[in-house]
Protein backbone atom coordinates (compact mmCIF):
# COMPACT_ATOMS: atom_id res chain seq x y z
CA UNK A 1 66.59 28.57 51.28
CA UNK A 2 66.16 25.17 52.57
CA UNK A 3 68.72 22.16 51.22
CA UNK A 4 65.33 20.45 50.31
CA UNK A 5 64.44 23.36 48.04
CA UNK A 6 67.86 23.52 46.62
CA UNK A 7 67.31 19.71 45.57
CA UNK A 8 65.06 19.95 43.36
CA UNK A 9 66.56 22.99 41.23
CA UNK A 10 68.24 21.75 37.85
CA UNK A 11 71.95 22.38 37.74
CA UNK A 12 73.65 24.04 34.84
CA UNK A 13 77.00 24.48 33.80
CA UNK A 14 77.77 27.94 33.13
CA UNK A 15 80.60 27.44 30.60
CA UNK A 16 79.36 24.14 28.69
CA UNK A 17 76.02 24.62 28.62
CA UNK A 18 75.51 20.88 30.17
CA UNK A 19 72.48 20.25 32.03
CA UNK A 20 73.83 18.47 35.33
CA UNK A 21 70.48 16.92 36.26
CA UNK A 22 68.20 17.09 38.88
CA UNK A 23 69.80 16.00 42.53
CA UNK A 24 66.84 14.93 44.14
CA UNK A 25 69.19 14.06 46.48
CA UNK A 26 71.92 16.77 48.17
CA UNK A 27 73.97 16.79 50.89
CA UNK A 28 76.37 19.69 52.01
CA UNK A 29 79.98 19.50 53.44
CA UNK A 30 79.90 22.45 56.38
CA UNK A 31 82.27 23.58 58.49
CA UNK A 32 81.24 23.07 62.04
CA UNK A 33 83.00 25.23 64.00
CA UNK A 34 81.76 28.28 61.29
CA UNK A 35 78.95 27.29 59.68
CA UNK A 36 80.14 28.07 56.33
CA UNK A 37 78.72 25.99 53.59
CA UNK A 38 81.97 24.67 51.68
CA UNK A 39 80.66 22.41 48.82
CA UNK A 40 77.26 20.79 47.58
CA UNK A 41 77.26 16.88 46.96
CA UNK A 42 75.14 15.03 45.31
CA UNK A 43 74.64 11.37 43.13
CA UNK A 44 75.33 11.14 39.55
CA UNK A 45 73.70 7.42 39.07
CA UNK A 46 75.01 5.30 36.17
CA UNK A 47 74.20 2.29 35.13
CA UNK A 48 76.77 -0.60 34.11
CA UNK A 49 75.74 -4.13 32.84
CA UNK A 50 76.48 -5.72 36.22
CA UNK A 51 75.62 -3.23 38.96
CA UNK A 52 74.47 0.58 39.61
CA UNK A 53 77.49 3.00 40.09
CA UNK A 54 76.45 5.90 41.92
CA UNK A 55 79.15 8.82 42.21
CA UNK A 56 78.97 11.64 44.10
CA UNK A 57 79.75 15.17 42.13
CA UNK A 58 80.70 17.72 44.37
CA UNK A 59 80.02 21.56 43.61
CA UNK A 60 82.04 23.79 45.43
CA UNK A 61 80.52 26.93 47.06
CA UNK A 62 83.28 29.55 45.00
CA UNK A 63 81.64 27.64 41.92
CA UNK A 64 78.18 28.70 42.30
CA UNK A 65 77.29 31.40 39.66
CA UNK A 66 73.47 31.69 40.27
CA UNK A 67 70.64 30.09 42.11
CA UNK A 68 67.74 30.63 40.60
CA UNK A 69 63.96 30.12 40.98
CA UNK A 70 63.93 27.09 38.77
CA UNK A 71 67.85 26.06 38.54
CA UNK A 72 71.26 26.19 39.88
CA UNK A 73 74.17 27.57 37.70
CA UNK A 74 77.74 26.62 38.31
CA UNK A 75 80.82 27.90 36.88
CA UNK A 76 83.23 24.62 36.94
CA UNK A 77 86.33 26.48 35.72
CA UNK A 78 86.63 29.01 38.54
């Protein structure tokens, strides 16, 4: 699966039943020298009176529950 696939799934929380949004966006923090996929980052946009704030919320691999045809679902409390 290609990271530009994986951007456009819906993420889930498995344990609060939150919808995470959409990334649009994603990035990935690899390891070089393995390869290994470590964590999946991407923006959670808010808006403040004065400015945009846009955080990044970072999914860790071990947190991953399912990847589905249509969304991602994460398990936070691993």
């Amino acid at each position: 699966m290609r990271l530009s696939e994986m951007s456009a799934k819906e993420i889930v929380d498995y344990e609060q039943g939150e919808r995470l949004g959409v990334p649009g966006r994603l990035d990935a923090r690899i390891d070089e020298t393995t390869g290994e996929i470590h964590a999946f980052l991407f923006p959670t946009n808010r808006w403040t009176p004065f400015r945009r704030s846009e955080d990044m919320l970072e999914i860790h691999w071990r947190h991953i529950h399912t990847i589905g045809e249509d969304m991602i679902i994460v398990d936070r409390s691993k």
